[in-house]
PDB file of N, CA and C in Angstrom:
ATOM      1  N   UNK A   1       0.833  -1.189   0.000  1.00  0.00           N
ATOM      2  CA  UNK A   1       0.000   0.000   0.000  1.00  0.00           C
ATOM      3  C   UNK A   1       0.877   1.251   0.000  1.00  0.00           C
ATOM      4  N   UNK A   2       0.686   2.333  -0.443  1.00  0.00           N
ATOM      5  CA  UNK A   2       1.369   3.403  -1.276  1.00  0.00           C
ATOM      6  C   UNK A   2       0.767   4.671   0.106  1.00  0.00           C
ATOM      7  N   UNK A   3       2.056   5.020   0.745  1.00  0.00           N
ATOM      8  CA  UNK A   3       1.441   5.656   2.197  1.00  0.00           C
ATOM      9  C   UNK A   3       1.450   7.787   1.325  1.00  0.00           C
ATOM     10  N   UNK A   4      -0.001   8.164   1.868  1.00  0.00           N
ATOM     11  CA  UNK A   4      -0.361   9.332   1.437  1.00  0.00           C
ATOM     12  C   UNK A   4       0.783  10.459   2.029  1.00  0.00           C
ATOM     13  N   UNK A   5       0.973  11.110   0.675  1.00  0.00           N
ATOM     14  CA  UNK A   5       2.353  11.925   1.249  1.00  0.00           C
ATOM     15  C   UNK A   5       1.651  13.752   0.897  1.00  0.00           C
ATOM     16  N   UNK A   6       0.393  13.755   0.435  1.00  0.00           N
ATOM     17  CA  UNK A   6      -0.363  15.033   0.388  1.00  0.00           C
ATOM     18  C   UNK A   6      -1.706  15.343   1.519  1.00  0.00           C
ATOM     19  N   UNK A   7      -1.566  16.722   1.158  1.00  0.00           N
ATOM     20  CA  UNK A   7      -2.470  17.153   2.016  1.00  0.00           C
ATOM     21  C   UNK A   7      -3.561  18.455   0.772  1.00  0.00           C
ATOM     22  N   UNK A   8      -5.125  18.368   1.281  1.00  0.00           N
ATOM     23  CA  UNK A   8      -5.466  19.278   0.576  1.00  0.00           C
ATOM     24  C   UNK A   8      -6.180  20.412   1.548  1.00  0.00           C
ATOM     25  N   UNK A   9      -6.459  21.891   1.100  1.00  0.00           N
ATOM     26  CA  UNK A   9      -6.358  23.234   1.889  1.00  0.00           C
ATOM     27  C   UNK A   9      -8.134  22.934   2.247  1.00  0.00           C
ATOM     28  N   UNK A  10      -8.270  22.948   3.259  1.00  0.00           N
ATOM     29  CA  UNK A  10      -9.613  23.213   3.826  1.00  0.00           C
ATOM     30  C   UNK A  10      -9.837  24.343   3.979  1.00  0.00           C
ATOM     31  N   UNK A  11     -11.289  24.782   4.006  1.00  0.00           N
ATOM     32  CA  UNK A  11     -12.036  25.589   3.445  1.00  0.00           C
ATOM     33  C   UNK A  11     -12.274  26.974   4.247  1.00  0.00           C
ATOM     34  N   UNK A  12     -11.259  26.035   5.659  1.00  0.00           N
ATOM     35  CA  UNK A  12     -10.901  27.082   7.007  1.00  0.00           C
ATOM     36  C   UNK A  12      -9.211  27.233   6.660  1.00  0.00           C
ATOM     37  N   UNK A  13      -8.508  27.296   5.731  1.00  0.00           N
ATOM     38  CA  UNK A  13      -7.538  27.801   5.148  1.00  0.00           C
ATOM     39  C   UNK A  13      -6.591  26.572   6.416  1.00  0.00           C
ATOM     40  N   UNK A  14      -7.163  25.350   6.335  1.00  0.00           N
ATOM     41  CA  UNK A  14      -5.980  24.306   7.360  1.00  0.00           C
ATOM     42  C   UNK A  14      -5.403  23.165   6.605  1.00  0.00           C
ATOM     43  N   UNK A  15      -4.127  22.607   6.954  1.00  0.00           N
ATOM     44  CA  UNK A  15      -4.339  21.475   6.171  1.00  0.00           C
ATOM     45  C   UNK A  15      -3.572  20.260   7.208  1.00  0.00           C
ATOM     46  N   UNK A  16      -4.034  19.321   7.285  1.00  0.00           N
ATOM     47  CA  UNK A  16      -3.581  17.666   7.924  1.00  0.00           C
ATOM     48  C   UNK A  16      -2.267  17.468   7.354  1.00  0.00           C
ATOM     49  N   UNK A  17      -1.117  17.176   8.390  1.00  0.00           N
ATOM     50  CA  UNK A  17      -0.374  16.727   8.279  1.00  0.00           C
ATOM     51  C   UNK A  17      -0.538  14.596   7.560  1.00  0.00           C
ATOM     52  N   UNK A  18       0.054  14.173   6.648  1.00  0.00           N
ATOM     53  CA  UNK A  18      -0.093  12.891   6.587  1.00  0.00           C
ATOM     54  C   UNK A  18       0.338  11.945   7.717  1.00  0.00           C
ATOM     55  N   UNK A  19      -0.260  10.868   8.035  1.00  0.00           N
ATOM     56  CA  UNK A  19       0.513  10.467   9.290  1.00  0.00           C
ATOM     57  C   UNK A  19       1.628  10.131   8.986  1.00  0.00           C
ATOM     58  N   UNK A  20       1.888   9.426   7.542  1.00  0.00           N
ATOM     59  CA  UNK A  20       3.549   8.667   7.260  1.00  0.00           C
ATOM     60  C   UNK A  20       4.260   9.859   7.435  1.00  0.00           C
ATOM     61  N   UNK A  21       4.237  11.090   7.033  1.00  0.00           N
ATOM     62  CA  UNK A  21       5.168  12.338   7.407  1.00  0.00           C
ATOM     63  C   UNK A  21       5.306  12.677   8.845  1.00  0.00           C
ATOM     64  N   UNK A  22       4.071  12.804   9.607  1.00  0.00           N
ATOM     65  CA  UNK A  22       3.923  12.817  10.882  1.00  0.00           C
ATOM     66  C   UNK A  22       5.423  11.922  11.660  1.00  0.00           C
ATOM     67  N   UNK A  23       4.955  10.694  11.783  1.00  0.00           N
ATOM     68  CA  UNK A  23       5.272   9.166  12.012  1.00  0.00           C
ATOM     69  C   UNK A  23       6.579   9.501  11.699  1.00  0.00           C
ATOM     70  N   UNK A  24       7.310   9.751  10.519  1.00  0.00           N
ATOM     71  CA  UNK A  24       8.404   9.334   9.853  1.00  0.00           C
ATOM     72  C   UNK A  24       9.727  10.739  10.715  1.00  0.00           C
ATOM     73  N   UNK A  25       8.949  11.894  10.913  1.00  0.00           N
ATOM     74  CA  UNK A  25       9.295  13.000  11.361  1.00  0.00           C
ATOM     75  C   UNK A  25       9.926  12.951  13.129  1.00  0.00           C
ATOM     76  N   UNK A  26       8.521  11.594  13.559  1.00  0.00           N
ATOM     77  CA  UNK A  26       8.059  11.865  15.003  1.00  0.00           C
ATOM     78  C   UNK A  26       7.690  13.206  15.443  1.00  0.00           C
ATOM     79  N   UNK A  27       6.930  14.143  14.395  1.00  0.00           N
ATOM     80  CA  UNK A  27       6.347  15.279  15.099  1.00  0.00           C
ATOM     81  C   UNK A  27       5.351  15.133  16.169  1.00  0.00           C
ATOM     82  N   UNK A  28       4.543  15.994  17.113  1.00  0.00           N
ATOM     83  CA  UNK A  28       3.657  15.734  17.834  1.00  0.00           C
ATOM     84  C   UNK A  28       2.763  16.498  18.086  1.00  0.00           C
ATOM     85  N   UNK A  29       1.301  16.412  18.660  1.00  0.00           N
ATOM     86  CA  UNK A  29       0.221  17.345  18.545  1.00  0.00           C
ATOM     87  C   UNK A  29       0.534  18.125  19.728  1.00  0.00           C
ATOM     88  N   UNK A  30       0.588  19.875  18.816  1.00  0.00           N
ATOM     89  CA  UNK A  30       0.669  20.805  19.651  1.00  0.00           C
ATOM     90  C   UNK A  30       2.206  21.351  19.437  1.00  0.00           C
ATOM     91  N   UNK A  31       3.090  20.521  18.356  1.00  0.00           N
ATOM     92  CA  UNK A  31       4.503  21.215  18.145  1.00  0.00           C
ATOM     93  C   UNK A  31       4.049  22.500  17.316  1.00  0.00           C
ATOM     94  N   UNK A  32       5.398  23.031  17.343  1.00  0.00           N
ATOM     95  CA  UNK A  32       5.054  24.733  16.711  1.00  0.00           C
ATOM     96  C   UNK A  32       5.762  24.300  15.477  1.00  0.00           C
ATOM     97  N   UNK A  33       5.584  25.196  14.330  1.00  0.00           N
ATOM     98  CA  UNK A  33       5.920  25.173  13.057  1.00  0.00           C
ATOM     99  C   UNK A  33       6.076  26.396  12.554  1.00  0.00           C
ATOM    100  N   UNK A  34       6.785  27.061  11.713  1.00  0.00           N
ATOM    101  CA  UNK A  34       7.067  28.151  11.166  1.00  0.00           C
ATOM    102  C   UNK A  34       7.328  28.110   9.526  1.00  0.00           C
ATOM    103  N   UNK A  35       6.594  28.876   8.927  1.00  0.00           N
ATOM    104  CA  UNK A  35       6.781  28.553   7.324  1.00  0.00           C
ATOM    105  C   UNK A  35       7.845  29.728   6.944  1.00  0.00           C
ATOM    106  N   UNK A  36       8.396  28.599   5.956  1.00  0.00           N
ATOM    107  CA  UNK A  36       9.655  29.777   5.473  1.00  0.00           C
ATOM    108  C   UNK A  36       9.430  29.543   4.190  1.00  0.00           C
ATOM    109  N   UNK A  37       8.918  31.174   3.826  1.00  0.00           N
ATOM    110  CA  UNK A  37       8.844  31.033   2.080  1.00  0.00           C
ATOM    111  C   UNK A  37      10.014  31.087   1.047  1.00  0.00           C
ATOM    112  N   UNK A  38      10.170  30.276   0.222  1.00  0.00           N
ATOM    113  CA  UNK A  38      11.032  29.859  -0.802  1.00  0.00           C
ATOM    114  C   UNK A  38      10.737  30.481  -1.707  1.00  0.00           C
ATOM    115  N   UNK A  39      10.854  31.489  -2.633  1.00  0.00           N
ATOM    116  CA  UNK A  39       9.918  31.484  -4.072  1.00  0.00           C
ATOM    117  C   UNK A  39       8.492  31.662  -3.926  1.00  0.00           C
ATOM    118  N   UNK A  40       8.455  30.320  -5.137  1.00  0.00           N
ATOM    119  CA  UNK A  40       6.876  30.310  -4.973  1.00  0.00           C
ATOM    120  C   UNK A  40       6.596  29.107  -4.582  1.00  0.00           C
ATOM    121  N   UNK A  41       7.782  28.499  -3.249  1.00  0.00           N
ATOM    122  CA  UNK A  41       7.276  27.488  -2.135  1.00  0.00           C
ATOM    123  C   UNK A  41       7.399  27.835  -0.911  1.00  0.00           C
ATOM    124  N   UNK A  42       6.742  26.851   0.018  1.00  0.00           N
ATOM    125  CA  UNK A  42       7.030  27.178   1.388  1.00  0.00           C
ATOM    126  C   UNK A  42       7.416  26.068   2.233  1.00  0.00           C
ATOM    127  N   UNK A  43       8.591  26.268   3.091  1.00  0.00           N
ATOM    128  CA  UNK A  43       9.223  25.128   3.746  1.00  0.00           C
ATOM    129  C   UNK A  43       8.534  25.243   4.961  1.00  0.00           C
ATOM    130  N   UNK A  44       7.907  24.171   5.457  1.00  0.00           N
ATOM    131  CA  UNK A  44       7.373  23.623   7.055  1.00  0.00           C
ATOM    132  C   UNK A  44       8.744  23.225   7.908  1.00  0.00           C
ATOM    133  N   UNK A  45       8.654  24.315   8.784  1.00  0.00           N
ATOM    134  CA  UNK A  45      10.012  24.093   9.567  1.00  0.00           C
ATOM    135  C   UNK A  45       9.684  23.685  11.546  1.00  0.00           C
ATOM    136  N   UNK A  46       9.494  22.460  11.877  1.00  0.00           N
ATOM    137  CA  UNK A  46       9.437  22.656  13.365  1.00  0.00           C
ATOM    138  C   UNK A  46      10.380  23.601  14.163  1.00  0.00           C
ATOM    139  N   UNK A  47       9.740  24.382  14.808  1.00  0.00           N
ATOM    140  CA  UNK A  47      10.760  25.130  15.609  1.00  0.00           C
ATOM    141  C   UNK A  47      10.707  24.169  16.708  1.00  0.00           C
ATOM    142  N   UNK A  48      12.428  24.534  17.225  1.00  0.00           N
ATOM    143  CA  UNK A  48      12.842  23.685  17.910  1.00  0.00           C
ATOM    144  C   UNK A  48      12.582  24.314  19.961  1.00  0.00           C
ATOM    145  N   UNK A  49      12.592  23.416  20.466  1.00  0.00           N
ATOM    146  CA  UNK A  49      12.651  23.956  21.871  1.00  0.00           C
ATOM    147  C   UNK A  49      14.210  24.041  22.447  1.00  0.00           C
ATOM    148  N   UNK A  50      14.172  25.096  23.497  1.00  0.00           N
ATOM    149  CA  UNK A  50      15.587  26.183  23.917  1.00  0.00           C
ATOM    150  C   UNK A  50      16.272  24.673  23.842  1.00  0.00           C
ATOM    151  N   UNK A  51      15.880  23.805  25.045  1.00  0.00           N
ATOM    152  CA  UNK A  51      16.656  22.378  25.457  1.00  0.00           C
ATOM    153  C   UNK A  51      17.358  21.627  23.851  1.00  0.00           C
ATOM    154  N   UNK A  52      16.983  22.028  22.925  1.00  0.00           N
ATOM    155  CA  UNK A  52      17.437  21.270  21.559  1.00  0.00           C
ATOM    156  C   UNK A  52      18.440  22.038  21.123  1.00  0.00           C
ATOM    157  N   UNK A  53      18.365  23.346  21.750  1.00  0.00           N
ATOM    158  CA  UNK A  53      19.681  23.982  20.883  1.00  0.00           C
ATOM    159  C   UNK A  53      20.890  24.441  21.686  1.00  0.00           C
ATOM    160  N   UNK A  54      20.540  23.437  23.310  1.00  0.00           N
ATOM    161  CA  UNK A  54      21.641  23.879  24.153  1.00  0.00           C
ATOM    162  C   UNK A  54      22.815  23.402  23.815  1.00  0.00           C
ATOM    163  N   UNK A  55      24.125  23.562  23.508  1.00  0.00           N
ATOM    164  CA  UNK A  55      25.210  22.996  22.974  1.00  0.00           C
ATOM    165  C   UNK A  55      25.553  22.746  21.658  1.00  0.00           C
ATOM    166  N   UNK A  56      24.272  23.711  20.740  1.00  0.00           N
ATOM    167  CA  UNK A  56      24.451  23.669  19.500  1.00  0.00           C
ATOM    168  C   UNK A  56      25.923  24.129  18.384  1.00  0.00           C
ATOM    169  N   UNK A  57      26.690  24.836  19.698  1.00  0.00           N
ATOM    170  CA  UNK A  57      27.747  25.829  19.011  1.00  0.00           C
ATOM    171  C   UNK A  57      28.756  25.361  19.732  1.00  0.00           C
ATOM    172  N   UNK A  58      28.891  24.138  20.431  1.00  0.00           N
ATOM    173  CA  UNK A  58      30.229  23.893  21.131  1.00  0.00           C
ATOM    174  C   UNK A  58      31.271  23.616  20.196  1.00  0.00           C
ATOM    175  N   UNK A  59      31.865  24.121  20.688  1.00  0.00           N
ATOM    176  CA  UNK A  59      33.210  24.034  20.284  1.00  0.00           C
ATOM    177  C   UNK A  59      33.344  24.880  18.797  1.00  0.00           C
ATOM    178  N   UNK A  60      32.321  25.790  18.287  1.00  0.00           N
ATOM    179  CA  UNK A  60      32.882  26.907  17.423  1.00  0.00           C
ATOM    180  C   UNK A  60      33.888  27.674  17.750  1.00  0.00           C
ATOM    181  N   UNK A  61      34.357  28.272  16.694  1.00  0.00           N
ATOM    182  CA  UNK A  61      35.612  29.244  17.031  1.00  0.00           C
ATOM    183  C   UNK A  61      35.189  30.550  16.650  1.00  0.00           C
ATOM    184  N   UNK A  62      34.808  31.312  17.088  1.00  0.00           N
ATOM    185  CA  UNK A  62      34.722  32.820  16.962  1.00  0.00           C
ATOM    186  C   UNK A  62      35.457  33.305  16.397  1.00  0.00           C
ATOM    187  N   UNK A  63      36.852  32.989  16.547  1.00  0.00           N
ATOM    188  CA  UNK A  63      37.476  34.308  15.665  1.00  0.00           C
ATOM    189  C   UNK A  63      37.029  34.721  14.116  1.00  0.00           C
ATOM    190  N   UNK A  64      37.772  35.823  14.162  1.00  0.00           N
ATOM    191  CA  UNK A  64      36.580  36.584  12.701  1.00  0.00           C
ATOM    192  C   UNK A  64      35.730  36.991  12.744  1.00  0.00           C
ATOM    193  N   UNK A  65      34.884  37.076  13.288  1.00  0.00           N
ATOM    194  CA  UNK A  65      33.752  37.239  13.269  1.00  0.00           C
ATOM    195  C   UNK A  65      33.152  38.774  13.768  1.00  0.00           C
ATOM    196  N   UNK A  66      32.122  39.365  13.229  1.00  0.00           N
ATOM    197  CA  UNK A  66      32.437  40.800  13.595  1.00  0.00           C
ATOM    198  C   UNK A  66      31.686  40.789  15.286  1.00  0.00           C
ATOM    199  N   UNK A  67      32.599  42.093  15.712  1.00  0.00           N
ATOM    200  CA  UNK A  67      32.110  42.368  17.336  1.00  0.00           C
ATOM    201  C   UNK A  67      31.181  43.609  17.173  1.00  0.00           C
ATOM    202  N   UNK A  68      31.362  43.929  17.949  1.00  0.00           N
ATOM    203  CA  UNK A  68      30.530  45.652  18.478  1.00  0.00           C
ATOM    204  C   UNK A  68      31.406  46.787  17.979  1.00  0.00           C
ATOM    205  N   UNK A  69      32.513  46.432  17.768  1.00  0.00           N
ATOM    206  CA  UNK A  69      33.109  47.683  18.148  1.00  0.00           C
ATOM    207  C   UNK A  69      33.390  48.185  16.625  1.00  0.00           C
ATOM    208  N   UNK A  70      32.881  47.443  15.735  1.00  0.00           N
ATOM    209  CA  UNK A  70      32.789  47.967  14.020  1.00  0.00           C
ATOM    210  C   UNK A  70      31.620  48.508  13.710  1.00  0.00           C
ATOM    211  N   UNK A  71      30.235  48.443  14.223  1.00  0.00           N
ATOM    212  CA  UNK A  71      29.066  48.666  14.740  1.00  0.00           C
ATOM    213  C   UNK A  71      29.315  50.229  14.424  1.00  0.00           C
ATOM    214  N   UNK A  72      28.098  50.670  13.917  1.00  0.00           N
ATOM    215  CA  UNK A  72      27.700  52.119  13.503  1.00  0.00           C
ATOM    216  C   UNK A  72      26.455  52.524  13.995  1.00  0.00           C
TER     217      UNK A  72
END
């Protein structure tokens, strides 16, 4: 069986996530989402919670990078 990978716009401007996308994602009811327009598409982006992005930058190196003090 061929798992549904569309959704169509209801008439209250909503649309159903598929469950295989759901499922495949592990998204959950009540996550937040933010659309980021492409063109003439739009990317479904879960925003993430603070706890997901703690340690996201370890061990970057700053240098280069501009400070304050070039700031106008």
């Amino acid at each position: 069986m061929r798992k549904k990978r569309t959704a169509t716009l209801s008439s209250k401007y909503q649309i159903s996530i598929p469950k295989s996308v759901r499922e495949a994602h592990e998204w959950k009811p009540g996550q937040e989402f933010a659309f980021v327009p492409r063109g003439k598409h739009v990317m479904l982006v879960p925003v993430p919670e603070l706890e997901d992005l703690m340690g996201i930058a370890a061990g970057a190196d700053p240098t280069g990078y501009r400070d304050r003090d070039d700031r106008y």
